[in-house]
C-alpha atoms as a PDB file:
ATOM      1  CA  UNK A   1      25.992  -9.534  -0.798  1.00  0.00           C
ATOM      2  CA  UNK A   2      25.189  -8.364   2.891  1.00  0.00           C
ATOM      3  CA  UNK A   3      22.389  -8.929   4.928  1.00  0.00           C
ATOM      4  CA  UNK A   4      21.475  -6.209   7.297  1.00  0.00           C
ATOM      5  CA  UNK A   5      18.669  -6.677   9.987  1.00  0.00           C
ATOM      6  CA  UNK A   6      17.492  -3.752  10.580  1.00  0.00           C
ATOM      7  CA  UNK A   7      14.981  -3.940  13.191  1.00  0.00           C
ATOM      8  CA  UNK A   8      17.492  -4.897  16.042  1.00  0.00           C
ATOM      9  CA  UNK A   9      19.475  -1.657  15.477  1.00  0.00           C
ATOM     10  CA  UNK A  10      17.077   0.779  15.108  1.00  0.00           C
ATOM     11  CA  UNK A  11      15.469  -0.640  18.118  1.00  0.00           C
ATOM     12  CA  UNK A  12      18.669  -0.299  20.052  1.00  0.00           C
ATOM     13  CA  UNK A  13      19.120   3.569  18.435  1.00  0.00           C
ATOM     14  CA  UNK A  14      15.891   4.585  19.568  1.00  0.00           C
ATOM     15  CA  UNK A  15      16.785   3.463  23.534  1.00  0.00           C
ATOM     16  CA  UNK A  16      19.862   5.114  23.123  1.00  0.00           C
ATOM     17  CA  UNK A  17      18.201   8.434  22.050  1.00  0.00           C
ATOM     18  CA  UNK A  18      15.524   7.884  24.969  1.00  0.00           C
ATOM     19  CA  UNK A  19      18.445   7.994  27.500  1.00  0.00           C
ATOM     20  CA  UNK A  20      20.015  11.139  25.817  1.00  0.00           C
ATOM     21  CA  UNK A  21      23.035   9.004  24.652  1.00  0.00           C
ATOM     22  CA  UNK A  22      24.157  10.322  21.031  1.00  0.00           C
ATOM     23  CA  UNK A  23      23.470   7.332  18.373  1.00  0.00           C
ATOM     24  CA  UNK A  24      26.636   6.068  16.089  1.00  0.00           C
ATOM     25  CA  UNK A  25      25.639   5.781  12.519  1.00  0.00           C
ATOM     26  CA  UNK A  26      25.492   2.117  10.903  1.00  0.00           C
ATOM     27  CA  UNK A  27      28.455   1.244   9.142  1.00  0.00           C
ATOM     28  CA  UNK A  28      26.751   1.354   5.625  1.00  0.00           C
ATOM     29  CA  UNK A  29      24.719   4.455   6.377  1.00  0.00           C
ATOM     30  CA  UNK A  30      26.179   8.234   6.224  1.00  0.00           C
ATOM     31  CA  UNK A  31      25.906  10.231   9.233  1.00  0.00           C
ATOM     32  CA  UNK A  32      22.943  12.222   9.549  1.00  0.00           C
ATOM     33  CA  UNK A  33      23.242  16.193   8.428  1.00  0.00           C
ATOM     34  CA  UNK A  34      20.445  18.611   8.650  1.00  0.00           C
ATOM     35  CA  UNK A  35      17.866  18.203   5.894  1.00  0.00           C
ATOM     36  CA  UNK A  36      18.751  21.625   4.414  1.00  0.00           C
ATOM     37  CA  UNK A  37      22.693  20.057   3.692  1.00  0.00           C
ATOM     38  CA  UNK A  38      21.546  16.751   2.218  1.00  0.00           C
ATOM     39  CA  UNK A  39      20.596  17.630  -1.305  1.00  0.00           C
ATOM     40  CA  UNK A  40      19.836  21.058  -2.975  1.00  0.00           C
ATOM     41  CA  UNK A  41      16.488  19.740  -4.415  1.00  0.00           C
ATOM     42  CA  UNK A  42      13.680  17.767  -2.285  1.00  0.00           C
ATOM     43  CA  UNK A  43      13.338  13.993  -3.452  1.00  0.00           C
ATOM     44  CA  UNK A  44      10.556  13.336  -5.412  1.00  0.00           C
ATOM     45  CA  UNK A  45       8.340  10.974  -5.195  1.00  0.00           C
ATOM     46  CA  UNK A  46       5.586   9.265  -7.237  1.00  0.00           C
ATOM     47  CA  UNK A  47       3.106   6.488  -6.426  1.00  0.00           C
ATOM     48  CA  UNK A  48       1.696   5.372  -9.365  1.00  0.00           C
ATOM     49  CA  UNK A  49      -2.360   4.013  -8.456  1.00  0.00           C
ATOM     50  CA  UNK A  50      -5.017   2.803 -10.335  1.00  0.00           C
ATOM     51  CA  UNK A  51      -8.103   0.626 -10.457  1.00  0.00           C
ATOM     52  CA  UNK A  52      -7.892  -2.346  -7.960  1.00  0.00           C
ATOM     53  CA  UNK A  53      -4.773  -1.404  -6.114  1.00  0.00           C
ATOM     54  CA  UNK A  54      -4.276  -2.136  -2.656  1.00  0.00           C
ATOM     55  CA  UNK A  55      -4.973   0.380   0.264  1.00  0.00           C
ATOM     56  CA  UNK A  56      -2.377   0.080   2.200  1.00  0.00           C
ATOM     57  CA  UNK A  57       0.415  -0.832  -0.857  1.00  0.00           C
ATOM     58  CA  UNK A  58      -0.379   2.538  -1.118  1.00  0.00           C
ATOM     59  CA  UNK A  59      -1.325   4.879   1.893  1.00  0.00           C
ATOM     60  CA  UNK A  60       1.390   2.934   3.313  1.00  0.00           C
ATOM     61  CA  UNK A  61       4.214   4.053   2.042  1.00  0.00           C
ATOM     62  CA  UNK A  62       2.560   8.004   1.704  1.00  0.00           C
ATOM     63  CA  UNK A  63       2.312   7.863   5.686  1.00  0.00           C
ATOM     64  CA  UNK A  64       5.677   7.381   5.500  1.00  0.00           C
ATOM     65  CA  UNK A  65       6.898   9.795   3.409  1.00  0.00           C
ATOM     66  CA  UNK A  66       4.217  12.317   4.828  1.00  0.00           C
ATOM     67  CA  UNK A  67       5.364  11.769   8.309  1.00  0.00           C
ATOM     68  CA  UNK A  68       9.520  12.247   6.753  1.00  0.00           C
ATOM     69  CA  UNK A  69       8.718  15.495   5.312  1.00  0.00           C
ATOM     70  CA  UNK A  70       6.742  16.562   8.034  1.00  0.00           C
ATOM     71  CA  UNK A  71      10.107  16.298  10.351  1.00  0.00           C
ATOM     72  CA  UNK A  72      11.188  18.393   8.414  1.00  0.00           C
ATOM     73  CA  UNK A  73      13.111  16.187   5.373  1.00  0.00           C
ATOM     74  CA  UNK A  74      13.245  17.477   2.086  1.00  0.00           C
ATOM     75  CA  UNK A  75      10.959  15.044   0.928  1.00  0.00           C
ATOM     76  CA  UNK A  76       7.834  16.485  -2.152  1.00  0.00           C
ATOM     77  CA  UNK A  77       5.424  13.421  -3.099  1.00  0.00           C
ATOM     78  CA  UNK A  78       2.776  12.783  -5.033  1.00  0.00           C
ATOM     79  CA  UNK A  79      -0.320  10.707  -6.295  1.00  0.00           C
ATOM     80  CA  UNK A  80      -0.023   9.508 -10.591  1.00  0.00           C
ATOM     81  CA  UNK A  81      -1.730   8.013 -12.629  1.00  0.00           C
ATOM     82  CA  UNK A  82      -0.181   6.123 -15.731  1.00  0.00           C
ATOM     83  CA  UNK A  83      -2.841   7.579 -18.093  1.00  0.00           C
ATOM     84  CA  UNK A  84      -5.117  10.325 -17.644  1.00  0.00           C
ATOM     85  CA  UNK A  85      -6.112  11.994 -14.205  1.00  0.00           C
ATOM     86  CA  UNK A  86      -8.950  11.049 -12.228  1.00  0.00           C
ATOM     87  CA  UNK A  87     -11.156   8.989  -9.902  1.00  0.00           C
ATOM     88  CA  UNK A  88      -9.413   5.632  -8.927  1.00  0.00           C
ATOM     89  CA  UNK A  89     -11.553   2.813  -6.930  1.00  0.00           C
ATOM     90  CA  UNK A  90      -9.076   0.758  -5.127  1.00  0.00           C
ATOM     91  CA  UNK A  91      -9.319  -2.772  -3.981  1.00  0.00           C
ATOM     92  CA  UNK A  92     -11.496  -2.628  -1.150  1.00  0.00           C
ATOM     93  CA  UNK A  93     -14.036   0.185  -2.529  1.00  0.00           C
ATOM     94  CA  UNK A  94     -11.706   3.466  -1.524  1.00  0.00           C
ATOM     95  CA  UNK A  95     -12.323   6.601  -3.856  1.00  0.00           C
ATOM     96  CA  UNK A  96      -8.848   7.778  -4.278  1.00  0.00           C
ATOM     97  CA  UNK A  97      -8.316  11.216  -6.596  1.00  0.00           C
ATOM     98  CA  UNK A  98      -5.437  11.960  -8.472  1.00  0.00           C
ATOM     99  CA  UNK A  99      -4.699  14.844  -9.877  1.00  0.00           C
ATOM    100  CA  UNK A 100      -1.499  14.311 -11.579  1.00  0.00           C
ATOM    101  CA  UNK A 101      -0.189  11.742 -14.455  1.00  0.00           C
ATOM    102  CA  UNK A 102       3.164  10.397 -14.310  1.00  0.00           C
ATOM    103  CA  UNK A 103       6.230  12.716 -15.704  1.00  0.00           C
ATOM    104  CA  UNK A 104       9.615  10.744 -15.455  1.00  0.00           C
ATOM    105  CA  UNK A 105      10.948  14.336 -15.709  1.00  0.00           C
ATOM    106  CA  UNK A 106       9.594  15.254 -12.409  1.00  0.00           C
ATOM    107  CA  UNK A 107      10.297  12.524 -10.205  1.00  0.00           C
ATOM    108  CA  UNK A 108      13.294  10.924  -8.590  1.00  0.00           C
ATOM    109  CA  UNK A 109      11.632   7.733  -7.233  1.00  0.00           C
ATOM    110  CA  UNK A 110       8.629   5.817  -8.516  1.00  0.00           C
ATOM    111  CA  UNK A 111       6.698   3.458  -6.369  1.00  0.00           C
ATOM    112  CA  UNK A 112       4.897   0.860  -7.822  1.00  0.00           C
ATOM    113  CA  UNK A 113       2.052  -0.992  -5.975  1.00  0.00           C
ATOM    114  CA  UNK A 114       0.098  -3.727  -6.216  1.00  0.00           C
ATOM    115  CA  UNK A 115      -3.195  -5.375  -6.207  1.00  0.00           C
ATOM    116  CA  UNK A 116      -5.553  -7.807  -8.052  1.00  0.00           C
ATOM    117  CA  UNK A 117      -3.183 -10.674  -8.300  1.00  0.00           C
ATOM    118  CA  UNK A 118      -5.944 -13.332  -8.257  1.00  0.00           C
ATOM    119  CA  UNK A 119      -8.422 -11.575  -9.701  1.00  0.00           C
ATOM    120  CA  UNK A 120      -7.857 -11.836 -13.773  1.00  0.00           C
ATOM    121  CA  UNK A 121     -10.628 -10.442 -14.707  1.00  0.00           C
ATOM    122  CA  UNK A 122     -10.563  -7.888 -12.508  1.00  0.00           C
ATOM    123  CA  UNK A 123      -9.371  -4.408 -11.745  1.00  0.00           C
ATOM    124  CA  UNK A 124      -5.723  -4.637 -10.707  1.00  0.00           C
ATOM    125  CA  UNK A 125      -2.062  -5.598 -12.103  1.00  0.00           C
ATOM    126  CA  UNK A 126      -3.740  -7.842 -14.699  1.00  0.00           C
ATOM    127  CA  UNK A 127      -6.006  -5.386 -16.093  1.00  0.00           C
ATOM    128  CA  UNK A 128      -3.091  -2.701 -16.334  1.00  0.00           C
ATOM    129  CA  UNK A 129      -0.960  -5.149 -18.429  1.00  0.00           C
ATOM    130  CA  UNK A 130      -3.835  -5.815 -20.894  1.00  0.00           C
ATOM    131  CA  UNK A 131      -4.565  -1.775 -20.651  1.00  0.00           C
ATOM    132  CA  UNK A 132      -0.585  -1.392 -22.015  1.00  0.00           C
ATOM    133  CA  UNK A 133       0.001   1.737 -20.820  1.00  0.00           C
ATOM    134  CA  UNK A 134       1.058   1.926 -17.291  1.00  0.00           C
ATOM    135  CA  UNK A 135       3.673  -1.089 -18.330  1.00  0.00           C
ATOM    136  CA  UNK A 136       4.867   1.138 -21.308  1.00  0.00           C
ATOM    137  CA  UNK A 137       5.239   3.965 -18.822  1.00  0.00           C
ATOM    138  CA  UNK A 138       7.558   1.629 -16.665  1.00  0.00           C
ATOM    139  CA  UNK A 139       9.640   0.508 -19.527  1.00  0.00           C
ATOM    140  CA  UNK A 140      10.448   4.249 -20.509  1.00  0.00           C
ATOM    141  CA  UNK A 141      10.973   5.270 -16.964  1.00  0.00           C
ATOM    142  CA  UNK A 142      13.494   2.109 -16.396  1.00  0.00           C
ATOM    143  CA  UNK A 143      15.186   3.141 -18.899  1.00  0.00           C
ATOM    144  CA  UNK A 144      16.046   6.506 -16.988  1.00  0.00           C
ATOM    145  CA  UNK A 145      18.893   4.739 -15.010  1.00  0.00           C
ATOM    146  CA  UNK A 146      18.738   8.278 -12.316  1.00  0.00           C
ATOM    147  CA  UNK A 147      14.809   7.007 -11.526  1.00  0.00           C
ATOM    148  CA  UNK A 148      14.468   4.762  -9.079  1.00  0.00           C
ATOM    149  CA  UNK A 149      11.830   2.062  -9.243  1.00  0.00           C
ATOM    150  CA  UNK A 150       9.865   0.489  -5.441  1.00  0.00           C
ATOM    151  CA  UNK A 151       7.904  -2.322  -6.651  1.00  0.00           C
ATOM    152  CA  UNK A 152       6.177  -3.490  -3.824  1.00  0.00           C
ATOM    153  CA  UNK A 153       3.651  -6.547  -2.741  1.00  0.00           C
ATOM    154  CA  UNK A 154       2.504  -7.829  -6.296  1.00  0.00           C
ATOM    155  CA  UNK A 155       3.540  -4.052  -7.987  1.00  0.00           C
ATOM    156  CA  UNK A 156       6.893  -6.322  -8.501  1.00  0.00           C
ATOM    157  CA  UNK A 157       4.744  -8.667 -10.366  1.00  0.00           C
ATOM    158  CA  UNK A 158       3.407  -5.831 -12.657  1.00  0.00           C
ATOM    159  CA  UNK A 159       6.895  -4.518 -12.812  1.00  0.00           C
ATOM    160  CA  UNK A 160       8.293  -8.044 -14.176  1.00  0.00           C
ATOM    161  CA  UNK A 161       5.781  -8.838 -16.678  1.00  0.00           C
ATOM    162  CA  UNK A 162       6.735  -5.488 -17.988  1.00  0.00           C
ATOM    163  CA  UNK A 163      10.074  -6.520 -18.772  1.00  0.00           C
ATOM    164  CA  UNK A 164      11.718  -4.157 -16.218  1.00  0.00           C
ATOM    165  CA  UNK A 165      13.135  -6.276 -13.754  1.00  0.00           C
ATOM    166  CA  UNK A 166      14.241  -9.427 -15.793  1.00  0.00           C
ATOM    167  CA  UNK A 167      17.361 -11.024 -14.335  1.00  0.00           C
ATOM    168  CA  UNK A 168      17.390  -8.432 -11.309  1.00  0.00           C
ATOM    169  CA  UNK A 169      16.879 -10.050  -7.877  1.00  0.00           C
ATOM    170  CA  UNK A 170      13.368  -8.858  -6.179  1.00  0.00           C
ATOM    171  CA  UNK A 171      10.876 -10.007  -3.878  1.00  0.00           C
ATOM    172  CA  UNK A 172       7.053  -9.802  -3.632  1.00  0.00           C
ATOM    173  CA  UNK A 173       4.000 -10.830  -1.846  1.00  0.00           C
ATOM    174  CA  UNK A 174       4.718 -14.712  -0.554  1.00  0.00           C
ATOM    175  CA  UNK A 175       1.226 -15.601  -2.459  1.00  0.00           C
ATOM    176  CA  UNK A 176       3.283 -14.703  -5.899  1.00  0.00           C
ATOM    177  CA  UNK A 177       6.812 -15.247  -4.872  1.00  0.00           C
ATOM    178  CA  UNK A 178       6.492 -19.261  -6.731  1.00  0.00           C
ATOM    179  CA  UNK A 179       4.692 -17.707  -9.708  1.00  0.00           C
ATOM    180  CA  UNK A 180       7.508 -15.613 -10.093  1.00  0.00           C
ATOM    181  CA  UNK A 181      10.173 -17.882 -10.041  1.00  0.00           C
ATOM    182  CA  UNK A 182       7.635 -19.744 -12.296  1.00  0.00           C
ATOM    183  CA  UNK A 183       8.715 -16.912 -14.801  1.00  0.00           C
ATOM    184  CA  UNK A 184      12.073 -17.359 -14.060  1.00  0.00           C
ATOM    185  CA  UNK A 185      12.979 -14.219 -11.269  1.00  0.00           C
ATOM    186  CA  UNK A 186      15.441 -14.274  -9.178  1.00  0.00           C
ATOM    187  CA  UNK A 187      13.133 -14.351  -6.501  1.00  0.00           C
ATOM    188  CA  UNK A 188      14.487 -14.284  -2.734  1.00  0.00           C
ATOM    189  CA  UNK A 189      13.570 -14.626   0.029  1.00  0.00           C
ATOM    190  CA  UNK A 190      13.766 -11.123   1.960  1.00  0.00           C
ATOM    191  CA  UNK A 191      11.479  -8.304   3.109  1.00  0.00           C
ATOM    192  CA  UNK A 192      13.322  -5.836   0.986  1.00  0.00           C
ATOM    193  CA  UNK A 193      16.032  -5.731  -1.827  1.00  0.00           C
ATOM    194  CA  UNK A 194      18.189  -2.656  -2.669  1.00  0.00           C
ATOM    195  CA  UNK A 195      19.520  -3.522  -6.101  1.00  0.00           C
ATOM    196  CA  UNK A 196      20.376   0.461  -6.517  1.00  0.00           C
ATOM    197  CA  UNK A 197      17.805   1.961  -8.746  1.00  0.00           C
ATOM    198  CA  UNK A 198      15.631  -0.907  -8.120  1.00  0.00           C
ATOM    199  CA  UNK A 199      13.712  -1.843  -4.407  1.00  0.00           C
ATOM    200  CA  UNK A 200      11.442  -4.262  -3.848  1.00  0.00           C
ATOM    201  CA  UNK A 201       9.266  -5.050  -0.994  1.00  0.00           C
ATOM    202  CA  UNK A 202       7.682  -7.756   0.014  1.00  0.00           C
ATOM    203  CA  UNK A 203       3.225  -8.142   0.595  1.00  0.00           C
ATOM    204  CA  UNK A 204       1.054  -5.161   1.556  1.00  0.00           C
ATOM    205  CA  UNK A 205       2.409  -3.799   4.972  1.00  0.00           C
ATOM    206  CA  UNK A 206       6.657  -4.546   4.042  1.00  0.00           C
ATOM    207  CA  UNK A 207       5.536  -1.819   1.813  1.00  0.00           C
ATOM    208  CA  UNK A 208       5.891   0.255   4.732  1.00  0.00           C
ATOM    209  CA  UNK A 209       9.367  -1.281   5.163  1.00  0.00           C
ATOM    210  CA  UNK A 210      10.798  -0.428   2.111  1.00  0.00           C
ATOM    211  CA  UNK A 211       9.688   2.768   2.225  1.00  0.00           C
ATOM    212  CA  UNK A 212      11.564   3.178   5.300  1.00  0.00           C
ATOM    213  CA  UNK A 213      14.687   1.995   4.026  1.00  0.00           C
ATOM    214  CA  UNK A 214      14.167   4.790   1.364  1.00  0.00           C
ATOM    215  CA  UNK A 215      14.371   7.034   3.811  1.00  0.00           C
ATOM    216  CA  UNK A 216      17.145   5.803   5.675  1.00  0.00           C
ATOM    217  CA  UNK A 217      18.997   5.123   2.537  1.00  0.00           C
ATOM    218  CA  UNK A 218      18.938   8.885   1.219  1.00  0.00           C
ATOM    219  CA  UNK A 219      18.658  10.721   5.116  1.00  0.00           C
ATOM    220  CA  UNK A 220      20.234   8.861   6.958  1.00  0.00           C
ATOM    221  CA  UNK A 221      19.451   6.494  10.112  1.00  0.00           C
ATOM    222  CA  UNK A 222      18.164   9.034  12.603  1.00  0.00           C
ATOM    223  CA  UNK A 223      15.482  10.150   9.804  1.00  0.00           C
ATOM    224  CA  UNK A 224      14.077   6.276   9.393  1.00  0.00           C
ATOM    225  CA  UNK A 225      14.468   6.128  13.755  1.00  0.00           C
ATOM    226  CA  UNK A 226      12.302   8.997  13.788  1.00  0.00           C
ATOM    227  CA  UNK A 227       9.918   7.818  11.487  1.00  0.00           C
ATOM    228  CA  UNK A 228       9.624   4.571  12.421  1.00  0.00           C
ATOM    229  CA  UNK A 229       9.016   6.109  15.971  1.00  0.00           C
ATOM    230  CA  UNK A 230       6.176   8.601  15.196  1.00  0.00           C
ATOM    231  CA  UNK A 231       4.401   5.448  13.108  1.00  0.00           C
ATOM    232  CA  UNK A 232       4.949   3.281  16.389  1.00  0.00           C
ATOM    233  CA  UNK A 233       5.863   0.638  13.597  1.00  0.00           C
ATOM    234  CA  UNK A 234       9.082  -1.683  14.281  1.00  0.00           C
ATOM    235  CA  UNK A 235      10.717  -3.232  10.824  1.00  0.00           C
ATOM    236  CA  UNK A 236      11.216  -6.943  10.860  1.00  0.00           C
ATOM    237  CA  UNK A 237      13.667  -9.126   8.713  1.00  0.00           C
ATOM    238  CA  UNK A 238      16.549  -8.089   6.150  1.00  0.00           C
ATOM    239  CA  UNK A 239      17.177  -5.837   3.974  1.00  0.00           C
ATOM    240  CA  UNK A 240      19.228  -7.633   0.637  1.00  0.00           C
ATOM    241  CA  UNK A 241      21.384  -5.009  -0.447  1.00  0.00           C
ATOM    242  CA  UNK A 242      22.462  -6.660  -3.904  1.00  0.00           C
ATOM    243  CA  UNK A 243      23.788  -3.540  -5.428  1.00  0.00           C
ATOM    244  CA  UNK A 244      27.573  -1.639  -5.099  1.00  0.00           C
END
């Protein structure tokens, strides 16, 4: 199961491209084509929010796909909810609106945030599991092996007490990381996991990592090196590639 630091050699691909030189593709990632030859349909993307989640589990990982599509990617995203539309109050008081609920039909990639972990009796992952329905949203949606699921921070928490993830290895916020192994997880100990149609990221801002590595993963390198660039944000640690 390879380990692949990332940081190190996108750094080195971005210096290369400042001094004109062409950059190689990594070994495990496919040459970058223009976004018009990658895939016939744009790759669609939900992030699932509600009451209590955190800010940046979420508006980080929407700059990034923003900022993708705005190069020019063929990336369409969206704001869900897991019930009805509406007015959602995340963790730290912002008034988020959402317009759309969740359709498994119309997405290719749902990320799953967190939020609330040590508040249970509070708006967040706990009240969502005692709600039922955003948890029997994941289950269907899990069971649509073509959908990818990003659990990320303490989203993976909400993901596993759903019964998606089970024996699947995943990571999550380092405050919850021993409550999940509690559960038995295969917890480990990495910023992100690609288990295939399953990522995880580790607390709040690796958020912005994994949704990187989404990038990379169906672009290419030089579309992650670009973003990462325009964000002026540099990954750190591995990505766990667990899968194929």
């Amino acid at each position: 199961m390879p380990e692949v630091n990332r940081r190190k050699a996108l750094l080195s691909g971005a210096a290369l491209a400042a001094t004109g030189a062409a950059i190689a593709p990594a070994a495990a990632t496919a040459p970058a084509t223009p976004p018009q030859e990658q895939r016939r349909h744009p790759l669609r993307v939900h992030v699932v929010v509600f009451d209590g989640v955190e800010e940046l589990d979420v508006f980080g990982p929407l700059q990034v796909l923003g900022a993708t599509a705005a190069m020019g990617f063929p990336v369409a995203y969206r704001l869900v909810t897991g019930g009805r539309p509406g007015t959602v109050s995340a963790r730290f008081g912002t008034r988020i609106d959402v317009p759309d609920a969740f359709d498994p039909a119309e997405a290719d990639v749902l990320v799953v945030p967190g939020g609330g972990f040590r508040l249970r009796n509070g708006p967040g992952i706990w009240a969502e599991l005692k709600d039922g329905r955003l948890p029997r949203l994941l289950r269907e949606a899990a069971a649509n092996e073509r959908l990818t699921l990003y659990g990320l921070c303490t989203g993976v928490v909400l993901l596993h007490e759903a019964g998606v993830i089970r024996n699947r290895p995943c990571t999550t916020h380092t405050g919850a990381k021993q409550y999940l192994r509690d559960q038995g997880a295969d917890v480990r100990d990495a910023r992100v996991i690609d288990d295939g149609n399953l990522v995880c990221a580790g607390g709040v801002s690796a958020g912005i990592d994994g949704a990187l590595h989404l990038m990379e993963r169906q672009f290419g390198s030089e579309a992650a090196v670009r973003t990462e660039r325009y964000l002026e944000f540099e990954r750190r640690g591995t990505v766990l590639v667990t899968s194929g």
